[in-house]
Protein backbone atom coordinates (compact mmCIF):
# COMPACT_ATOMS: atom_id res chain seq x y z
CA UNK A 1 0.00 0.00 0.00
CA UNK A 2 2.58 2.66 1.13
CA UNK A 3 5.06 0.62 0.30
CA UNK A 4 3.59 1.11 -3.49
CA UNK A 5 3.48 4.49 -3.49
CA UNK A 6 7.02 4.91 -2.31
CA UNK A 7 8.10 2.37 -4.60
CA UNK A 8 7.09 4.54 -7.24
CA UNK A 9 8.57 7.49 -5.87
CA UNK A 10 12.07 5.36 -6.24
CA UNK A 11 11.67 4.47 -9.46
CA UNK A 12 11.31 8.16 -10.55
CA UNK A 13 13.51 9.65 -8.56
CA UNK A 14 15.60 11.25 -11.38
CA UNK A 15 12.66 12.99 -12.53
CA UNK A 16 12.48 15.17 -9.02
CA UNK A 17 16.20 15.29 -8.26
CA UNK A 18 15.94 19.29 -7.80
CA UNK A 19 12.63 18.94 -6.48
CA UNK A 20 13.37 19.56 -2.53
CA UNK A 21 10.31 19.30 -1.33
CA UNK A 22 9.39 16.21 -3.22
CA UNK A 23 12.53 14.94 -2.06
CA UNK A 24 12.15 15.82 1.89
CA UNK A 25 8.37 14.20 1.65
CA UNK A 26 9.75 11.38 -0.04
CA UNK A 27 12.45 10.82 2.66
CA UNK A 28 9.60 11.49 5.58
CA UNK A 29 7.43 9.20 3.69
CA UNK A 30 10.50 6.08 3.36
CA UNK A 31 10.59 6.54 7.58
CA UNK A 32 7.19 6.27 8.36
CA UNK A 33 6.96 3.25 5.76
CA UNK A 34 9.94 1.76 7.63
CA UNK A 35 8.18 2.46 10.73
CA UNK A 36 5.10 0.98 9.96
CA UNK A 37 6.84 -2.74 8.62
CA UNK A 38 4.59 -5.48 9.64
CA UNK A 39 8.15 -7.47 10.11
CA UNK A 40 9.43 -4.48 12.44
CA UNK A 41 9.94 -4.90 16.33
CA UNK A 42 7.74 -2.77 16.91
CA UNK A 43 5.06 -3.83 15.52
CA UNK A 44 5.17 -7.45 16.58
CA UNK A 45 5.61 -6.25 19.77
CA UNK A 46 2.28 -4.03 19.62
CA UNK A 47 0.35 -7.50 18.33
CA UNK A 48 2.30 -10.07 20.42
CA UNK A 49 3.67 -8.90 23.68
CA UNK A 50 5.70 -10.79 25.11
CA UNK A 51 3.99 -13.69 27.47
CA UNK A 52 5.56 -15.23 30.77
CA UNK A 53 3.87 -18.60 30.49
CA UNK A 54 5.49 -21.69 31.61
CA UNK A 55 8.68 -19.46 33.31
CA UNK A 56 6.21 -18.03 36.02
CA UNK A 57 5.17 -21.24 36.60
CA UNK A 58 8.58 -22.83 37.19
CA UNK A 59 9.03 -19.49 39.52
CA UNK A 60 5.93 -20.07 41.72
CA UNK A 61 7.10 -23.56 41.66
CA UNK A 62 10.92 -22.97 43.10
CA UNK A 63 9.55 -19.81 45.47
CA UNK A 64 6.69 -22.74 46.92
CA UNK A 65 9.80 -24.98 47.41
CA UNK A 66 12.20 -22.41 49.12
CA UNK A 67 9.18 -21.22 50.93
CA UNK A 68 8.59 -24.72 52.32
CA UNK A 69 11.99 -25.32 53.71
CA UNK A 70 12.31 -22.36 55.75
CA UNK A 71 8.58 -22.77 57.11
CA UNK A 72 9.83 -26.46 58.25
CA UNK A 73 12.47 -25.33 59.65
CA UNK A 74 10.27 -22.40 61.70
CA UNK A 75 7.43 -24.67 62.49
CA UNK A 76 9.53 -26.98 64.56
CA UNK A 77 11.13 -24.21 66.22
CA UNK A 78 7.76 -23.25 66.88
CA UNK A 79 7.11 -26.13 68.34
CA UNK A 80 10.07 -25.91 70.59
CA UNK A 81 9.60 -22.75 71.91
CA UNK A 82 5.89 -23.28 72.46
CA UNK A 83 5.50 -19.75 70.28
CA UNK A 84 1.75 -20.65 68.51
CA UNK A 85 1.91 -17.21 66.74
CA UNK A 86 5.10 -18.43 64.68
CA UNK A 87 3.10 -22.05 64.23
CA UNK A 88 0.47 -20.21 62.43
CA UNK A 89 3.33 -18.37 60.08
CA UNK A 90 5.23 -21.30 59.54
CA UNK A 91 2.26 -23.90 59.22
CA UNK A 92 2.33 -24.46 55.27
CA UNK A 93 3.74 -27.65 53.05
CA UNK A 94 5.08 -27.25 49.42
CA UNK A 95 1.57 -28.35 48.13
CA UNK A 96 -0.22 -25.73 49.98
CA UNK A 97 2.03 -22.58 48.76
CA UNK A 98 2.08 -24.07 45.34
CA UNK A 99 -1.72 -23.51 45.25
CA UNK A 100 -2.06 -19.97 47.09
CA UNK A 101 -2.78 -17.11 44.76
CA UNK A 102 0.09 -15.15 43.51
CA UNK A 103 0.09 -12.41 45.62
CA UNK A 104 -0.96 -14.38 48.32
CA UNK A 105 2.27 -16.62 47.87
CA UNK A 106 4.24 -13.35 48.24
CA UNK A 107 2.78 -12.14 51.27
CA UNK A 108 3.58 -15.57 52.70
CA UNK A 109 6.86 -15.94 51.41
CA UNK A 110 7.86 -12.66 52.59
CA UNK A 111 6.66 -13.58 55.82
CA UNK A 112 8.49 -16.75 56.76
CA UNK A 113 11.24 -14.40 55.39
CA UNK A 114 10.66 -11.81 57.61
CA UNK A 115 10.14 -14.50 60.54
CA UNK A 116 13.27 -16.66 59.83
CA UNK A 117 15.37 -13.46 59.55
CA UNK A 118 14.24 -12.49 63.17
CA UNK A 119 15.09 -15.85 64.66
CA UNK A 120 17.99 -16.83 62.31
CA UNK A 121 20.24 -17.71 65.75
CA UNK A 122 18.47 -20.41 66.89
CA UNK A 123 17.38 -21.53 63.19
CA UNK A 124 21.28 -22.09 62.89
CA UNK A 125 20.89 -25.07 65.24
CA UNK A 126 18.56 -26.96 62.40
CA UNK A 127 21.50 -25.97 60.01
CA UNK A 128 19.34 -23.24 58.32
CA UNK A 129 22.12 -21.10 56.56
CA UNK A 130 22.35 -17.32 55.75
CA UNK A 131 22.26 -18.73 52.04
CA UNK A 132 19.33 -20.33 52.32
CA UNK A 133 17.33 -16.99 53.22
CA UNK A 134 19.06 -15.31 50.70
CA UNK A 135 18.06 -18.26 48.21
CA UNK A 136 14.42 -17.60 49.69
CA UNK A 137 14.36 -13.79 49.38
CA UNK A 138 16.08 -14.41 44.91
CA UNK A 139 13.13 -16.65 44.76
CA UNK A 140 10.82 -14.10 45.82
CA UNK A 141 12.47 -11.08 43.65
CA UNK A 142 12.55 -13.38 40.79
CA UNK A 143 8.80 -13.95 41.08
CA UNK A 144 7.58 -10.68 41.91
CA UNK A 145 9.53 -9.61 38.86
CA UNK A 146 7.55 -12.02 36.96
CA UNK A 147 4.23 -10.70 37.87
CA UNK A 148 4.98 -7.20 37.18
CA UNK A 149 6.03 -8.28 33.25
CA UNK A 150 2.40 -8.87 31.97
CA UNK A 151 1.81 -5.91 33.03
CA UNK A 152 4.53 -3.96 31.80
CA UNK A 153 4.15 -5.77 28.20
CA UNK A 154 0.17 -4.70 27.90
CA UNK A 155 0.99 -1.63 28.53
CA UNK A 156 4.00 -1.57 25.99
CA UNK A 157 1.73 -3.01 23.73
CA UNK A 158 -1.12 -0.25 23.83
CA UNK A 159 1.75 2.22 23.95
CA UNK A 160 3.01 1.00 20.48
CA UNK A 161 -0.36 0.40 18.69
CA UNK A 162 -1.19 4.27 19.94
CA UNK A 163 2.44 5.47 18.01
CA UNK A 164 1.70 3.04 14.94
CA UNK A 165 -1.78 4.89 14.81
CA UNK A 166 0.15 8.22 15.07
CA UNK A 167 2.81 6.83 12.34
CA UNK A 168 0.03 5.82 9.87
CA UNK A 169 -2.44 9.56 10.76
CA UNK A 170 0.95 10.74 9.54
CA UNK A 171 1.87 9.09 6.63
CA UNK A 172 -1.71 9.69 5.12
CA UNK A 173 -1.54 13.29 6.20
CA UNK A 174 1.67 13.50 4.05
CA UNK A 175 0.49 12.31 0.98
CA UNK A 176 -2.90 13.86 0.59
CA UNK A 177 -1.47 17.25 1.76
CA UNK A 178 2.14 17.67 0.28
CA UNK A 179 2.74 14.60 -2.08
CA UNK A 180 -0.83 14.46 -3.92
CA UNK A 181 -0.13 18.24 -4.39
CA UNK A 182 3.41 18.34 -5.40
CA UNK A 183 2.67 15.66 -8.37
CA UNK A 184 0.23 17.83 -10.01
CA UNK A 185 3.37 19.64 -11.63
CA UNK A 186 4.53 16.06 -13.12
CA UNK A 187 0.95 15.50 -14.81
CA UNK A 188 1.52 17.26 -18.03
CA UNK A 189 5.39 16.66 -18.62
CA UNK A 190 5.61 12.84 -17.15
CA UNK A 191 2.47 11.62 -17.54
CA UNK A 192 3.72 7.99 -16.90
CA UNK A 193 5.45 8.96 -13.32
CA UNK A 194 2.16 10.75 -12.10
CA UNK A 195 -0.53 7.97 -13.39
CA UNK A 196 2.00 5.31 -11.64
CA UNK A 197 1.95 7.38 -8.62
CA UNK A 198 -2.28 7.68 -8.64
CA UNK A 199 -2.76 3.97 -9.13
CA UNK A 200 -0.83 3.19 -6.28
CA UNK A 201 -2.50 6.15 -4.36
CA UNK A 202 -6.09 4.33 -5.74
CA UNK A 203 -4.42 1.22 -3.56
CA UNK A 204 -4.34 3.12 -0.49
CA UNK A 205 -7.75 4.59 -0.72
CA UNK A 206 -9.84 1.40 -1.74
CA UNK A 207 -7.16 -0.63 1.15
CA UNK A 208 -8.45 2.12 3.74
CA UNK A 209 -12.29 1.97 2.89
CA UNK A 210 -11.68 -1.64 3.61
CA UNK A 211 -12.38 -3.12 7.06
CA UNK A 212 -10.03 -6.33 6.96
CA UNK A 213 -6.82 -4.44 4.86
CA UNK A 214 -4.07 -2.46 6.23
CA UNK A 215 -3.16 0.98 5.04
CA UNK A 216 1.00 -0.59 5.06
């Protein structure tokens, strides 16, 4: 569609060579073509943003299983210290934080955190390690990172569709306003250049009259 019209513009390009303003629209007109490449980044990333999937899964999974080991390790020091506040905290298998809600896992996983931190001296006694609450808290970065990408990608996606919009508002604006106009001097002395250049304007117009065709 564009791509037509520019193509033409290429293939005459000796005929406008002192032309400067047919040559700047040109040039603004090869951009916003380039711009608007259904094969660009850009716009596969406005149609297909990029999807977590099966990696936030294997994330909740290893968070559930850090999780689990430090909430073992509390619940019998729970139990040893007769402290039924830090039995409630720590009361939780694998399965069970495996099948909490996202943000619920978080708030959870934070906690025994939070809880293990605060009684890391006598957790050293069941061989719980500095590492292994800094494996817990990676677990729970990594995750929270992964929740905040779906996110992030709709909203890069909307972003770019609102640009391409922009892009293509543009590129239409340029030809009916400058190029239509400046190749009314080329009807008369090249009439081949200028009826190349309306048939592949004609594209454009029936392509944007059509529901299911792109103006590219």
């Amino acid at each position: 569609m564009l791509q037509a019209t520019l193509a033409v513009l290429d293939q005459h390009a000796d005929l406008y060579a002192t032309n400067q303003a047919l040559g700047k629209a040109h040039d603004e007109l090869a951009a916003l073509v380039a711009a608007l490449d259904p094969t660009a980044d850009r716009q596969r990333n406005a149609v297909t943003p990029a999807q977590p999937g099966a990696v936030k899964k294997q994330t909740k999974q290893l968070l559930a299983q850090r999780a689990a080991e430090v909430a073992a390790a509390l619940l019998a020091l729970a139990d040893e210290q007769d402290d039924i506040r830090l039995h409630t905290d720590a009361d939780y298998t694998e399965k069970q934080l495996q099948r909490q809600p996202d943000n619920d896992l978080l708030r959870i996983g934070a906690n025994l955190h939070r809880r293990a931190t605060e009684h890391a001296q006598p957790l050293a006694r069941q061989n719980v390690t500095p590492q292994e609450l800094q494996d817990l808290q990676a677990a729970l970065d990594a995750f929270r990172q992964e929740l905040t990408t779906p996110r992030t990608a709709v909203a890069t996606g909307k972003a770019l569709k609102q640009q391409i919009s922009t892009d293509l508002r543009q590129a239409n604006n340029l030809l009916r306003n400058r190029l239509d106009k400046y190749l009314l001097r080329y009807q008369r002395p090249q009439p081949a250049f200028y009826t190349a250049y309306q048939s592949a304007r004609q594209t454009i117009n029936t392509a944007a009259r059509s529901p299911k065709s792109s103006a590219v």
